[in-house]
Protein backbone atom coordinates (compact mmCIF):
# COMPACT_ATOMS: atom_id res chain seq x y z
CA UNK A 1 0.00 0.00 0.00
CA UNK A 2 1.82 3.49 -1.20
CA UNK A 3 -0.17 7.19 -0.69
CA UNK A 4 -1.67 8.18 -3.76
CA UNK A 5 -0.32 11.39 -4.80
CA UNK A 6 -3.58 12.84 -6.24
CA UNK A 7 -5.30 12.45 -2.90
CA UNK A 8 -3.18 12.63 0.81
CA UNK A 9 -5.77 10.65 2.68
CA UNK A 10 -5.59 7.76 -0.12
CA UNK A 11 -3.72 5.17 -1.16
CA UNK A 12 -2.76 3.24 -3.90
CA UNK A 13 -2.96 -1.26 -3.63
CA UNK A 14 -0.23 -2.67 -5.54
CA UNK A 15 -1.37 -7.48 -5.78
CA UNK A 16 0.27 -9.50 -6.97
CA UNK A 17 0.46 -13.43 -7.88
CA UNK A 18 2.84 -15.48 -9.66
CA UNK A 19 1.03 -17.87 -10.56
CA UNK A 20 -2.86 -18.49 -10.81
CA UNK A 21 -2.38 -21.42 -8.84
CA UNK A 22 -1.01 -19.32 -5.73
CA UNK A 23 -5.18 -19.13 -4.84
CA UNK A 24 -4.81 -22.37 -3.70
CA UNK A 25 -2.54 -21.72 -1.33
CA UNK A 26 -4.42 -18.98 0.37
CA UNK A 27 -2.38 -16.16 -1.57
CA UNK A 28 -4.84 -14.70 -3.65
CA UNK A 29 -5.43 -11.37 -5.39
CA UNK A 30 -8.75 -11.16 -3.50
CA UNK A 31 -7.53 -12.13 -0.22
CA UNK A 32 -4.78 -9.92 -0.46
CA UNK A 33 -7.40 -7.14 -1.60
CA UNK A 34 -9.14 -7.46 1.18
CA UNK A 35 -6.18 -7.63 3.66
CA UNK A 36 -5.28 -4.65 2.21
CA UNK A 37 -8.75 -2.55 2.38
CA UNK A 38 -8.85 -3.50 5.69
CA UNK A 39 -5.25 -2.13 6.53
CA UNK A 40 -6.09 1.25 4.79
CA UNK A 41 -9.40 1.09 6.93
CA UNK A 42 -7.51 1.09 10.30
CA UNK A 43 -4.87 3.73 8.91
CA UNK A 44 -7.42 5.65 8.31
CA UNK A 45 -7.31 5.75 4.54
CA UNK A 46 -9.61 5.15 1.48
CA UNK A 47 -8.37 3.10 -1.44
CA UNK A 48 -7.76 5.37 -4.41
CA UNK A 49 -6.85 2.96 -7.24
CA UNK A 50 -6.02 -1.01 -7.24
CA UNK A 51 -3.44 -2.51 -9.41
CA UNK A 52 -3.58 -6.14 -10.08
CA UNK A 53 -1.07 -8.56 -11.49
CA UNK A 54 -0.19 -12.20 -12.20
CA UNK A 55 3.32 -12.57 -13.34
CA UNK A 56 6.62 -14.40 -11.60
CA UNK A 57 9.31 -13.03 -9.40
CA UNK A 58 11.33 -13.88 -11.60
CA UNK A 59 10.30 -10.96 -13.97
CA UNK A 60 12.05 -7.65 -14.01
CA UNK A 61 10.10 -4.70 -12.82
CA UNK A 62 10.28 -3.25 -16.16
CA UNK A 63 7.77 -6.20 -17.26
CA UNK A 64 5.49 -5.37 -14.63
CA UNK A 65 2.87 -2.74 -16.13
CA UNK A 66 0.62 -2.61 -13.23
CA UNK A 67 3.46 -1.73 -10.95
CA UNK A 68 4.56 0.98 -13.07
CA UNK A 69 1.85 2.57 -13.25
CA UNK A 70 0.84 2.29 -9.31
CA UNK A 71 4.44 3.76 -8.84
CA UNK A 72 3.84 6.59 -11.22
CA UNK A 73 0.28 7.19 -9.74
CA UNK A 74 2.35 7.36 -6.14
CA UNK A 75 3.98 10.44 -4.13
């Protein structure tokens, strides 16, 4: 969870998965959603934007759109 730069009270959720199979083990994009929300909730923040992706560890950043673009969306 980063601050969102277009709002000081918000904040930005950055998921990801590496595999789709990672559900299975209790990892998944919508538990990790709502682990999140509720971590903004008791900071006292509202969830501006959510960026979701499935791709390995493996991967370099730079092959990561989602991240870019919650990083660029960030203070």
């Amino acid at each position: 969870m980063i601050k969102a730069k277009k709002d000081p009270t918000g904040a930005n959720i950055y998921l990801r998965v590496s595999t789709k199979a990672q559900g299975i083990d209790g990892l998944s994009i919508k538990q990790q959603e709502e682990m999140a929300r509720a971590k903004a909730a008791e900071l006292g923040l509202k969830v501006v934007s959510v960026f979701k992706e499935v791709e390995s560890g493996r991967s370099t950043s730079n092959r990561r759109p989602e991240f870019r673009k919650c990083m660029d969306d960030c203070i």
